[in-house]
C-alpha atoms as a PDB file:
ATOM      1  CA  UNK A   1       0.000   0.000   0.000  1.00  0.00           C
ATOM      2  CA  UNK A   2       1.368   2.826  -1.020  1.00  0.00           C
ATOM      3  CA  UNK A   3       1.212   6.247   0.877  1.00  0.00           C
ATOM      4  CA  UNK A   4       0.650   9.658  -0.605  1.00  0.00           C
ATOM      5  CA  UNK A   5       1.249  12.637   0.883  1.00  0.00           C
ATOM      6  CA  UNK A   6      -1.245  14.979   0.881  1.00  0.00           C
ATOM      7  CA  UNK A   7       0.519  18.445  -0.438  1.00  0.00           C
ATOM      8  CA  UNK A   8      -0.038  20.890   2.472  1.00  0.00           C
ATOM      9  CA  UNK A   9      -1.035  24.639   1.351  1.00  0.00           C
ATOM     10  CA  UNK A  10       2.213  26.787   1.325  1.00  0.00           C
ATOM     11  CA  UNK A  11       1.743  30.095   3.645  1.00  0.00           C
ATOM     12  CA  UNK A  12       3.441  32.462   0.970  1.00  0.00           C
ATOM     13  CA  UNK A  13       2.118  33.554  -2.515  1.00  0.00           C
ATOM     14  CA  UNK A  14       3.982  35.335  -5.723  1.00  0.00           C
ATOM     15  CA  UNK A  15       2.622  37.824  -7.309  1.00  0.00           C
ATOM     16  CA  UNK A  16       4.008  39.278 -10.882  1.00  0.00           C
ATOM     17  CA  UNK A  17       4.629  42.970 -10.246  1.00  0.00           C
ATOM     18  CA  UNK A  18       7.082  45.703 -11.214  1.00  0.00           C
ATOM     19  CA  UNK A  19       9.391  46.362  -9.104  1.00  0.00           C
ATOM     20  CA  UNK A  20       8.760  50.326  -8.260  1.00  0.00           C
ATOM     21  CA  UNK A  21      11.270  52.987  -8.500  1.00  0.00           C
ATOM     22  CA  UNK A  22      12.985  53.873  -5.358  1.00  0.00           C
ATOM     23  CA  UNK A  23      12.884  57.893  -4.747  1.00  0.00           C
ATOM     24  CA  UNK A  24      15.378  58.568  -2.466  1.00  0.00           C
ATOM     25  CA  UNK A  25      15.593  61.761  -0.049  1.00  0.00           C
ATOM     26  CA  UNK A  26      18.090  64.468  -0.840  1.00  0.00           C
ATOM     27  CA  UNK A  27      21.062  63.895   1.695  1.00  0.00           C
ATOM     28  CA  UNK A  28      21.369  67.389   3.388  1.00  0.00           C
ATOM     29  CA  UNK A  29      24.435  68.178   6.405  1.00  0.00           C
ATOM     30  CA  UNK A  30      24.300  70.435   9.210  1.00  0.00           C
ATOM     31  CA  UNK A  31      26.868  72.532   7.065  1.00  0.00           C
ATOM     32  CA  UNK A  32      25.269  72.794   4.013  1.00  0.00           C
ATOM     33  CA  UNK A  33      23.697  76.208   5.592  1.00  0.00           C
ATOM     34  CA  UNK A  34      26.754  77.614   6.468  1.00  0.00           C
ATOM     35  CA  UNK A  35      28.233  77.219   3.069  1.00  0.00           C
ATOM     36  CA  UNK A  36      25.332  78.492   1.925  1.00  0.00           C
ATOM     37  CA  UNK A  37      25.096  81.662   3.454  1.00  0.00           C
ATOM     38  CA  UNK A  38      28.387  82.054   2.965  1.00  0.00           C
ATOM     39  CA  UNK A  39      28.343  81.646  -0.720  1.00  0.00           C
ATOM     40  CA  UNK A  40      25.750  83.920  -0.772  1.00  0.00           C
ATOM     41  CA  UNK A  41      26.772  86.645   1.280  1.00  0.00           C
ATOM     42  CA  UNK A  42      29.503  89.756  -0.182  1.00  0.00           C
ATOM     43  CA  UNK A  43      32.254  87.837   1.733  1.00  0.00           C
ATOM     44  CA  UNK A  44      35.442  86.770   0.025  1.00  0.00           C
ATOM     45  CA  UNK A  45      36.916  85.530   3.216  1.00  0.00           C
ATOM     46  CA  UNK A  46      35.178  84.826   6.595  1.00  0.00           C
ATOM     47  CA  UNK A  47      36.425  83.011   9.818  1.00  0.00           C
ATOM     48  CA  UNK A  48      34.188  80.226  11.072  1.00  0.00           C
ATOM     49  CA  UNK A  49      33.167  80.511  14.854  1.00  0.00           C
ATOM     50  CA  UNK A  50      30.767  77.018  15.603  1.00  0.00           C
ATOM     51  CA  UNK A  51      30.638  76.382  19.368  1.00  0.00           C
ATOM     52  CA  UNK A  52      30.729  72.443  20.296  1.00  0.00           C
ATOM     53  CA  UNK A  53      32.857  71.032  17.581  1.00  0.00           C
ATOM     54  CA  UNK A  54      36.528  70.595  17.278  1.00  0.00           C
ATOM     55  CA  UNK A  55      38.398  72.973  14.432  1.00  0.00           C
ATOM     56  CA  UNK A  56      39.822  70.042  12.897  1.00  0.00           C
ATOM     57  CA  UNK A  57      36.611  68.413  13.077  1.00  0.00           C
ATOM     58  CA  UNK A  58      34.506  71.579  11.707  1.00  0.00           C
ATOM     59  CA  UNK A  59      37.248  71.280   9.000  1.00  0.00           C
ATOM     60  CA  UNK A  60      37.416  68.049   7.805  1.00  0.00           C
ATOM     61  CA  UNK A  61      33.457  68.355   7.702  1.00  0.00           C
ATOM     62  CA  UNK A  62      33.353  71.592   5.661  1.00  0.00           C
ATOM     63  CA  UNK A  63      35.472  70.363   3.329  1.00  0.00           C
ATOM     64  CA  UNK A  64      33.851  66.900   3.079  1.00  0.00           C
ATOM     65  CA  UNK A  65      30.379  69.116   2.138  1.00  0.00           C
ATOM     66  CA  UNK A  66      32.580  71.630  -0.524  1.00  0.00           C
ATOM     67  CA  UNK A  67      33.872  68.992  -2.036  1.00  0.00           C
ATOM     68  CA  UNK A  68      30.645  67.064  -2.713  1.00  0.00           C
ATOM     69  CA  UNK A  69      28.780  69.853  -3.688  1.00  0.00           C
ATOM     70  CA  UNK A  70      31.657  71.108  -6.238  1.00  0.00           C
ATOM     71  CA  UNK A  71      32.281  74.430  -4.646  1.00  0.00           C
ATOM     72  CA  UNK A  72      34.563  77.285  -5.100  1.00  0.00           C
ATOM     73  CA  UNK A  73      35.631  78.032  -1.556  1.00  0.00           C
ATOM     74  CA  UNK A  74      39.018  77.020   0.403  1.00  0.00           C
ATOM     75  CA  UNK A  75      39.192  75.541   4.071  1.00  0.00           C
ATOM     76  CA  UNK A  76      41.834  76.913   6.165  1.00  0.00           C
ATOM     77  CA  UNK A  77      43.128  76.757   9.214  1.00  0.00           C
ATOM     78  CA  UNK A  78      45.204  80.101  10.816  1.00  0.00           C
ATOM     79  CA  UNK A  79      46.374  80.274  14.431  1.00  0.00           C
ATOM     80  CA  UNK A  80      43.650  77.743  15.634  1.00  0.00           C
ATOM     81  CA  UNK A  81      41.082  79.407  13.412  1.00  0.00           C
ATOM     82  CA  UNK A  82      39.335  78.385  10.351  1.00  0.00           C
ATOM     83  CA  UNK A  83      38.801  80.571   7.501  1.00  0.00           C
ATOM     84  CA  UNK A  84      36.524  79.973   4.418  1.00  0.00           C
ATOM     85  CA  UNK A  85      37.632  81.649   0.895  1.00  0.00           C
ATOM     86  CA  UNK A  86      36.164  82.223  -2.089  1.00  0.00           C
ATOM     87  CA  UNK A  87      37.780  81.259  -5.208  1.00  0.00           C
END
């Protein structure tokens, strides 16, 4: 006598579909203002003053954010200072 299984109901299903286009949201940094109103302001060079974070920090940061974005300005750092410049 042979035994047959009796095929139990699987608990998933496939569907067919598209697979839908991911919109992703526009990566923004807490610097992206300063550059911004620095870039837009009559200043060709301006020191930085941001209580709470390190110089070398603020720097490394600020140029991370002008480099991305492609912008004309120049990170420097002057007797523990930092200085943006247009170019």
């Amino acid at each position: 006598m042979s035994r047959r299984r009796k095929r139990k109901e699987k608990p998933y299903e496939l569907v067919e579909e598209e697979l839908p286009v991911l919109e992703r949201a526009v990566r923004t940094s807490e610097y992206d203002e300063l550059l911004d109103d620095f870039v837009k302001s009559d200043l060709k060079t301006a020191r930085v003053e941001y209580p709470g974070k390190s110089i070398k920090a603020l720097m490394a940061a600020l140029r991370s954010r002008i480099k991305k974005r492609d912008l004309n300005i120049k990170v420097a750092m002057r007797k523990s200072n930092l200085y943006l410049t247009k170019q």
